[in-house]
Protein backbone atom coordinates (compact mmCIF):
# COMPACT_ATOMS: atom_id res chain seq x y z
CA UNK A 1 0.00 0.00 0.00
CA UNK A 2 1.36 3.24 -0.94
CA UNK A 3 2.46 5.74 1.84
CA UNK A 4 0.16 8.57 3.10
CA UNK A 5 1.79 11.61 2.27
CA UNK A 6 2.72 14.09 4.65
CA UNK A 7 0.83 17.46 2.95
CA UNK A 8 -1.42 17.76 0.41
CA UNK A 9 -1.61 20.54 -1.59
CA UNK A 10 -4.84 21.44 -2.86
CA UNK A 11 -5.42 23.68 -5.71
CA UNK A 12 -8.18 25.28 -7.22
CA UNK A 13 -9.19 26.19 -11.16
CA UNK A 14 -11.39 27.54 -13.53
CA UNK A 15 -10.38 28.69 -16.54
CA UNK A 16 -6.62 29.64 -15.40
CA UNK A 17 -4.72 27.86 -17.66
CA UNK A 18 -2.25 30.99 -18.65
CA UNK A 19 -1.21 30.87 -14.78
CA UNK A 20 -1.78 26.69 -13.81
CA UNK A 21 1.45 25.62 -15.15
CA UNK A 22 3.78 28.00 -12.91
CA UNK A 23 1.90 27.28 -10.17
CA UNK A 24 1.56 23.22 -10.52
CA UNK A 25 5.49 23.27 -11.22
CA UNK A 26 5.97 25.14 -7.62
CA UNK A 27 3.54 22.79 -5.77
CA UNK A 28 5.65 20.03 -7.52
CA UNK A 29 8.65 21.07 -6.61
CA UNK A 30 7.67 20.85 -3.01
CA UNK A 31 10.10 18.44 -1.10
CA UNK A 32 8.82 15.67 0.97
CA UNK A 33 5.99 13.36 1.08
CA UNK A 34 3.69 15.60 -0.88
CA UNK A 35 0.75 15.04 -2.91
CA UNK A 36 -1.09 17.77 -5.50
CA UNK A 37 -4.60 17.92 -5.80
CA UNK A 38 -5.90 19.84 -8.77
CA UNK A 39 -9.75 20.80 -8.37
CA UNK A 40 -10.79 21.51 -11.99
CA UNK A 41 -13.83 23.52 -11.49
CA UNK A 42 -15.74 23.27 -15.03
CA UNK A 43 -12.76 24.68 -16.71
CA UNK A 44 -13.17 25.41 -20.39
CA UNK A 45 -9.74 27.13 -21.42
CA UNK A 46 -7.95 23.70 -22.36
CA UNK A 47 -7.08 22.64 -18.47
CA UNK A 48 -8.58 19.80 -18.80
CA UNK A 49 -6.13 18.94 -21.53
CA UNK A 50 -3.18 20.22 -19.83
CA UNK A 51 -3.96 18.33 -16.20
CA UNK A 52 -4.09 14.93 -18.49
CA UNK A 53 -1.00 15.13 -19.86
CA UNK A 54 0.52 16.90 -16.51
CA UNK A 55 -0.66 13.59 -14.38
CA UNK A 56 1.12 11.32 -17.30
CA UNK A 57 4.70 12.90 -16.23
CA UNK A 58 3.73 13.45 -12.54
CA UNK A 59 3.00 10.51 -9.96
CA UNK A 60 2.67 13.26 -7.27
CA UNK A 61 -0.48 14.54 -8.87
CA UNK A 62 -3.98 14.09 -8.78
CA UNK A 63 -6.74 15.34 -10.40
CA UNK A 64 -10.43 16.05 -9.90
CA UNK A 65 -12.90 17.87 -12.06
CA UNK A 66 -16.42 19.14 -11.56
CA UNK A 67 -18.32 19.59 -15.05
CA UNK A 68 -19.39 22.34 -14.42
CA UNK A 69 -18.21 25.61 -12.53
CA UNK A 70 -18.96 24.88 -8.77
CA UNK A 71 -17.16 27.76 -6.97
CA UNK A 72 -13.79 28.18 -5.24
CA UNK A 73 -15.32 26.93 -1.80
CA UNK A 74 -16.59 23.50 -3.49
CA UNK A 75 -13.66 23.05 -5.24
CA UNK A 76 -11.45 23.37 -1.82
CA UNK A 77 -13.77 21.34 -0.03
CA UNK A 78 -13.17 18.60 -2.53
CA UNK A 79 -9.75 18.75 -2.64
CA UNK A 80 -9.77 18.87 1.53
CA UNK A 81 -12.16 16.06 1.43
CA UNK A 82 -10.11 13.98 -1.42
CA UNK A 83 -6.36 14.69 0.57
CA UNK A 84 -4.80 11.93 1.91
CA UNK A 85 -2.29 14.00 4.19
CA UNK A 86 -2.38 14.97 7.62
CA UNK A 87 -2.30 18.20 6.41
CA UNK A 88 -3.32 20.18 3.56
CA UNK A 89 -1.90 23.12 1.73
CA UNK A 90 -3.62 25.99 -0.20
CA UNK A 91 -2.15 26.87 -3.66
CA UNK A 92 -4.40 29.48 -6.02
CA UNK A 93 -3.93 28.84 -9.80
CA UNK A 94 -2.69 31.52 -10.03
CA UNK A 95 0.26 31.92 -7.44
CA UNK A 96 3.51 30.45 -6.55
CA UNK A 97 4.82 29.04 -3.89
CA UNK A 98 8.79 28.81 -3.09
CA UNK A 99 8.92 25.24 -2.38
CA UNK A 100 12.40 25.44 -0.70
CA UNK A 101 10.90 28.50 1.40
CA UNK A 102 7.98 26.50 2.57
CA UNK A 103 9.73 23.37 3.33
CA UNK A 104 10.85 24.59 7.14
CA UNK A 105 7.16 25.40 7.89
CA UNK A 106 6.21 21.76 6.50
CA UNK A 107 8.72 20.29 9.30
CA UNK A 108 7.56 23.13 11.71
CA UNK A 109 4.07 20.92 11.55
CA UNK A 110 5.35 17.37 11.92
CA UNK A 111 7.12 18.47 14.88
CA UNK A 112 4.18 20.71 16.66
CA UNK A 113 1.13 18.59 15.52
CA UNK A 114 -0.82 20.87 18.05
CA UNK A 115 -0.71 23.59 15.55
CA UNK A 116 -4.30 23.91 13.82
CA UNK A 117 -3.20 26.14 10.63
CA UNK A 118 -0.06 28.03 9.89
CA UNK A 119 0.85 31.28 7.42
CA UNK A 120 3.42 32.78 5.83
CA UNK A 121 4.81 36.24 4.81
CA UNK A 122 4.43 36.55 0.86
CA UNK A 123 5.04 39.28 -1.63
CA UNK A 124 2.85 40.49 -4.73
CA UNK A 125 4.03 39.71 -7.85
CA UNK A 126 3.26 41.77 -10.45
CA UNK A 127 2.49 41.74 -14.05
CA UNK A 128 5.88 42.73 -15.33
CA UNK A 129 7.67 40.32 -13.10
CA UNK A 130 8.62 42.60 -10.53
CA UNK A 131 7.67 41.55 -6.77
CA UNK A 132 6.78 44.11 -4.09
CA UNK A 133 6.51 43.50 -0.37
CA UNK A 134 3.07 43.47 1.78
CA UNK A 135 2.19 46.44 3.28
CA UNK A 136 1.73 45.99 6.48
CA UNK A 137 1.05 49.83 7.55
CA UNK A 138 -2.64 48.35 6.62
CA UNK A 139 -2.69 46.05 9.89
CA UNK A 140 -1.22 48.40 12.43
CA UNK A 141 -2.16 45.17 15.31
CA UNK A 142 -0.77 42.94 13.28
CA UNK A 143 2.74 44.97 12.47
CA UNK A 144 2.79 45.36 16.19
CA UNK A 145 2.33 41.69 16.82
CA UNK A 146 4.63 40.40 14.52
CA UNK A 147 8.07 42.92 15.52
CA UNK A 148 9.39 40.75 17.25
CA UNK A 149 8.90 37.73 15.97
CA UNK A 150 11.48 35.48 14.11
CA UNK A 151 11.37 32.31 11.76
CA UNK A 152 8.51 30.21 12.78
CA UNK A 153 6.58 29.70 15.82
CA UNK A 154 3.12 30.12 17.32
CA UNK A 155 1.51 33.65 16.84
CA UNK A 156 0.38 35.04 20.63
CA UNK A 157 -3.40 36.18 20.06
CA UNK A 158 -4.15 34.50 16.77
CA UNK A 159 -7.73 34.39 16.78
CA UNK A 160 -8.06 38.39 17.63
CA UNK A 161 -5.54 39.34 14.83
CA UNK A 162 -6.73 37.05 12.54
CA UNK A 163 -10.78 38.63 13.39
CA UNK A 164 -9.85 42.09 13.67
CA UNK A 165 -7.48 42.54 10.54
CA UNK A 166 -6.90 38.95 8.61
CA UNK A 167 -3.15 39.20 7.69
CA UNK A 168 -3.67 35.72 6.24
CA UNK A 169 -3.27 35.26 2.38
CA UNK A 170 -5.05 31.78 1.30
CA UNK A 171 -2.09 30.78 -0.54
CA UNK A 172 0.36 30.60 2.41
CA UNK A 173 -2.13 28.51 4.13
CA UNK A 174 -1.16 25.18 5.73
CA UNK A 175 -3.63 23.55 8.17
CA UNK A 176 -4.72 20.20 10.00
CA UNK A 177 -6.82 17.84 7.86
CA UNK A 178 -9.06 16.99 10.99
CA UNK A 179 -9.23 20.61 12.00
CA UNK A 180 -10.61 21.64 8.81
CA UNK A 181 -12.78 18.68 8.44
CA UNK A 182 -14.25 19.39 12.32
CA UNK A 183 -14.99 23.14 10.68
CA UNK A 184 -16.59 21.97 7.89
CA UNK A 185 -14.09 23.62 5.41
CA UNK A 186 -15.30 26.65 3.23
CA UNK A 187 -18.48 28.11 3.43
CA UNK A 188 -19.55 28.29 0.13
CA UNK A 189 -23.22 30.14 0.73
CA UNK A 190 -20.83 33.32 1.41
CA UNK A 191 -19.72 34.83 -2.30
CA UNK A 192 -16.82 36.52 -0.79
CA UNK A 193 -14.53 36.47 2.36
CA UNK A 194 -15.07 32.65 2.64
CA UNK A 195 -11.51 32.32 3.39
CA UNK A 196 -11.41 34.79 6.41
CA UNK A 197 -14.29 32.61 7.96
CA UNK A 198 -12.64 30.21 7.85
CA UNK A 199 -9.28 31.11 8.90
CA UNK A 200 -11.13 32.97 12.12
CA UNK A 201 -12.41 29.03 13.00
CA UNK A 202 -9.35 27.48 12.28
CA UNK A 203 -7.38 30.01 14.74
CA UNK A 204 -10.40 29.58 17.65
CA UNK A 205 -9.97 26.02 17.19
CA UNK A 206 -6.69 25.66 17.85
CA UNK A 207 -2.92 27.15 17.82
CA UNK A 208 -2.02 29.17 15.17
CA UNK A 209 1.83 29.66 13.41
CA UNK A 210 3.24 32.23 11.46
CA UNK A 211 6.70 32.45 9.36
CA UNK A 212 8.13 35.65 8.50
CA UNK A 213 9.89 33.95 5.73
CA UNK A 214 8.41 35.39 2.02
CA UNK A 215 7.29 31.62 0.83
CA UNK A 216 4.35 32.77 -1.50
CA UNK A 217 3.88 35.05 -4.67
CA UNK A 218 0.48 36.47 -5.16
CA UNK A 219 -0.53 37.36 -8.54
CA UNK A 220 -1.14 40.84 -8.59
CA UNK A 221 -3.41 41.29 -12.30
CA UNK A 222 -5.35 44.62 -12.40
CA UNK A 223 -9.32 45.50 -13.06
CA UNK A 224 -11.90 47.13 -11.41
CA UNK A 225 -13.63 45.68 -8.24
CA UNK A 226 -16.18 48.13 -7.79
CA UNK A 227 -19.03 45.63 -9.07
CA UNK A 228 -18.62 43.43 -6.15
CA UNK A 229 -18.10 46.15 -3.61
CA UNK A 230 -22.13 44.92 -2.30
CA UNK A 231 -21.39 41.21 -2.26
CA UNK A 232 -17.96 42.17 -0.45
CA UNK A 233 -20.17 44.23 1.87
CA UNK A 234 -22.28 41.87 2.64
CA UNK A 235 -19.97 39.02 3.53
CA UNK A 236 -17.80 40.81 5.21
CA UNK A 237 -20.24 42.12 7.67
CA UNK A 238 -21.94 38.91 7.91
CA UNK A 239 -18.52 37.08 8.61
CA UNK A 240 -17.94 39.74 11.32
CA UNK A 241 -21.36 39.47 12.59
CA UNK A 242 -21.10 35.63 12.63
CA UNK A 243 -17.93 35.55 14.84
CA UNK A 244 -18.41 38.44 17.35
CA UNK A 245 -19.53 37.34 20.31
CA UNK A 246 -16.68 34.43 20.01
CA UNK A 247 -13.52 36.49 19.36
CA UNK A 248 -14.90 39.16 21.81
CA UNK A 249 -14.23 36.50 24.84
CA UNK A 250 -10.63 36.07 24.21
CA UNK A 251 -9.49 39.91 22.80
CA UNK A 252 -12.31 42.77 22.94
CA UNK A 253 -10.45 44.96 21.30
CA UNK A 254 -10.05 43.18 17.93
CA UNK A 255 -14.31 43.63 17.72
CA UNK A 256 -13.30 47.70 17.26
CA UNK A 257 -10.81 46.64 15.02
CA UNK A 258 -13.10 44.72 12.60
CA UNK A 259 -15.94 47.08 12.58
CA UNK A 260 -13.61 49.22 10.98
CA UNK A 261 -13.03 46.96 8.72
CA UNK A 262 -16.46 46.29 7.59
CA UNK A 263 -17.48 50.48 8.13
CA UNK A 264 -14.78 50.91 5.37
CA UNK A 265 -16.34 47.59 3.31
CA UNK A 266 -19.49 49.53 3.76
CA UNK A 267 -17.86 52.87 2.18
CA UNK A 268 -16.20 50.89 -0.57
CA UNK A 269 -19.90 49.74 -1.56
CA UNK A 270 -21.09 53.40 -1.13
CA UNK A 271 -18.75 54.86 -3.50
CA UNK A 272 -19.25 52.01 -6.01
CA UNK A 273 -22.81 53.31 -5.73
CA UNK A 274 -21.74 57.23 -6.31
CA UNK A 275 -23.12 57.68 -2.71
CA UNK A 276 -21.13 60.42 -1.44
CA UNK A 277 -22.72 60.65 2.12
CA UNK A 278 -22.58 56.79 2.66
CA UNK A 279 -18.92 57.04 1.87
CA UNK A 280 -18.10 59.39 3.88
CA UNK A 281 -20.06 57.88 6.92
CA UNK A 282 -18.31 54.69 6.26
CA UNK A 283 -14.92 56.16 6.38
CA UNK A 284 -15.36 58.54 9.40
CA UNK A 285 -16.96 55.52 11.24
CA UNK A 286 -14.13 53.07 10.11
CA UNK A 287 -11.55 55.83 11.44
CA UNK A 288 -13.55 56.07 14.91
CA UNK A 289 -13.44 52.57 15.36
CA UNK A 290 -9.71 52.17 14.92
CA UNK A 291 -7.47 54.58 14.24
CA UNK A 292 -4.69 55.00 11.80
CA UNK A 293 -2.89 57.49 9.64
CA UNK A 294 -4.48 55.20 6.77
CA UNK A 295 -7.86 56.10 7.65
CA UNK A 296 -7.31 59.44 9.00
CA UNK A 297 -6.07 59.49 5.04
CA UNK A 298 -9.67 57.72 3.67
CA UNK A 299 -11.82 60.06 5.45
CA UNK A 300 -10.13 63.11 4.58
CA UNK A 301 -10.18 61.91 0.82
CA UNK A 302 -13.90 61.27 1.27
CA UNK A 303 -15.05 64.60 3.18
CA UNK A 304 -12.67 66.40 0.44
CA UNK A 305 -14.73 64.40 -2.57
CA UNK A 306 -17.82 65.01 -0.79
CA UNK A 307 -17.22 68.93 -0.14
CA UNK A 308 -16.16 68.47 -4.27
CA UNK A 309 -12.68 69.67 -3.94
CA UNK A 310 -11.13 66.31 -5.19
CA UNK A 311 -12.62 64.43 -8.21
CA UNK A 312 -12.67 60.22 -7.18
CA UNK A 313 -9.60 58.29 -7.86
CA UNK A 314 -8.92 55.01 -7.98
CA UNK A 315 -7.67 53.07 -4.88
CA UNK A 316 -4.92 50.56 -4.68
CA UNK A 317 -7.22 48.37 -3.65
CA UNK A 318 -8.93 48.02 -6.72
CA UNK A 319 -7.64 45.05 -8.68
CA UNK A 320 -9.75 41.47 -9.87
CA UNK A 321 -7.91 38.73 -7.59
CA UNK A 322 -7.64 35.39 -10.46
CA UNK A 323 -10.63 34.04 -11.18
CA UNK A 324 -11.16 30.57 -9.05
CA UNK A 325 -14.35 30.46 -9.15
CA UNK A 326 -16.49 33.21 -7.29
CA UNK A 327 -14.96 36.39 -6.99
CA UNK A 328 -12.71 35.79 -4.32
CA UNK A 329 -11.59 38.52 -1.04
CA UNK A 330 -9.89 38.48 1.96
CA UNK A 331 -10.10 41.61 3.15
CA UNK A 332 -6.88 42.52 3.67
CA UNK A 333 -4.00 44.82 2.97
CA UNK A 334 -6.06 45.68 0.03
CA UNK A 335 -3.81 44.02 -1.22
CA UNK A 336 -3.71 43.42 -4.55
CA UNK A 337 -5.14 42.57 -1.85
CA UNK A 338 -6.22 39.54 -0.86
CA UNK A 339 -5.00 39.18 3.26
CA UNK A 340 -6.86 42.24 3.89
């Protein structure tokens, strides 16, 4: 019988095929006892092609395929339910990891098995090749957290960092099978921010790690986002709404910190809707809740547009992450965003 591997790494499609290839190489290139797991969500770009000849050269790989598009949620929940490791490894289509980078986090599990999920520092790649650092100045808790913190090891307050600003980017995500089995994976009734649910259960279930090693690349390709701005709304405050009560036991103070969040989801939405007012509630409100030269920024921008003494620009937080499936968020450093 052949050996369980130690990580599987689970990737999700749909119509990617441009990026697949770099990003099946990295996951391939992973050392260990490592498995790949391609979720083909209805794909109709030629992957299905591609992943038949791939699995011909590659005994590492396996590959699943819905007929039809699905969503990014089912097609992670597949691959988590399909993975034959003790722990399982997110890889968009679209991004990279180093696999020599994320090899010490892979041994950082085997030898702290109490660790539900782990993440990684990464850096956006753009379009012309060039990579840029995250910027962290967008999670001022976070920043704080991390200064002192070196290599890898278990991150002090997880579940409040993780609520309040979600410095987590899906691709540098390794967790527990059984952990993400006992939360039931991805929510896939929520169109956006289904990763940041998740990641906020995963850190109140158990111990969460963080490397400040750079171990992922995150596509960076630009577009407009301002026709999701409602859906992001609404998930976003739902997913806040959801885990409250929870996160507000163990560290009040990262509640203030995500109603910030979602008051400047909320503005995002307004301004997609040319509601001046709405915007500029949202960003007062997200700057009341938890303040930051950022915000202090936002609202000033907003009460400027509003009082019509600066015409709307765009914001560097308005790019099209790949398509997996459903548009997909994570609030984060608007990142080409992404962690939020």
């Amino acid at each position: 019988m052949m050996r369980a591997p130690l990580l599987s790494i689970v990737i999700p499609t749909h119509d990617c095929l441009a990026w697949l290839p770099r990003a099946l190489d990295a996951a391939l290139g992973v050392p260990g006892e490592v498995e790949v797991i391609v979720v083909d969500d209805g794909s109709r770009d030629g992957t299905p092609g591609f992943l038949a000849a791939a699995q011909q050269r590659a005994a590492r790989l396996r590959v699943l395929r819905h007929p039809s598009a699905r969503g990014v949620s089912a097609a992670r929940n597949a691959g988590i339910a399909a993975a034959r490791g003790a722990l399982v490894g997110f890889l968009d289509a679209d991004d990279v990891w180093l696999p020599e980078a994320i090899a010490p986090r892979i041994a950082f599990h085997a030898a702290h098995p109490e660790i539900a999920m782990s993440f990684s520092e990464y850096e956006t790649l753009r379009p012309d090749g060039t990579r840029k650092p995250r910027l962290l100045g967008y999670m001022p808790r976070f920043q704080v957290a991390i200064a002192a913190h070196r290599g890898i090891a278990a991150l002090p307050g997880a579940a409040g960092l993780v609520y309040g600003e979600n410095p987590v980017c899906t691709s540098s995500v390794i967790a527990r099978r059984d952990a993400l089995l006992a939360e039931r994976g991805f929510d896939a009734a929520l169109r956006q921010a289904e990763d940041w649910d998740l990641w906020v259960r995963l850190a109140l279930h158990g111990p969460v790690a963080y490397s400040d090693a750079v171990e992922v690349l995150h596509l960076d390709r630009p577009g407009s986002l301002s026709r999701q701005a409602g859906a992001r709304c609404a998930a976003v405050t739902e997913v806040a709404r959801r885990h409250r009560a929870a996160v507000f036991a163990r560290h009040p103070a990262a509640v203030a910190c995500a109603a910030a969040r979602v008051a400047e989801a909320r503005a995002e939405r307004a301004e997609a809707e040319g509601r001046v007012l709405g915007q500029v509630t949202g960003q007062v409100g997200a700057l009341l809740f938890w303040p930051s030269r950022r915000r202090f920024r936002e609202a000033a921008r907003a009460l400027a547009r509003a009082a019509g003494l600066m015409p709307r620009v765009p914001h560097s937080h308005d790019v099209t992450p790949a398509h997996r499936g459903p548009p997909h968020p994570t609030l984060s450093p608007r990142r080409g965003e992404r962690a939020s």
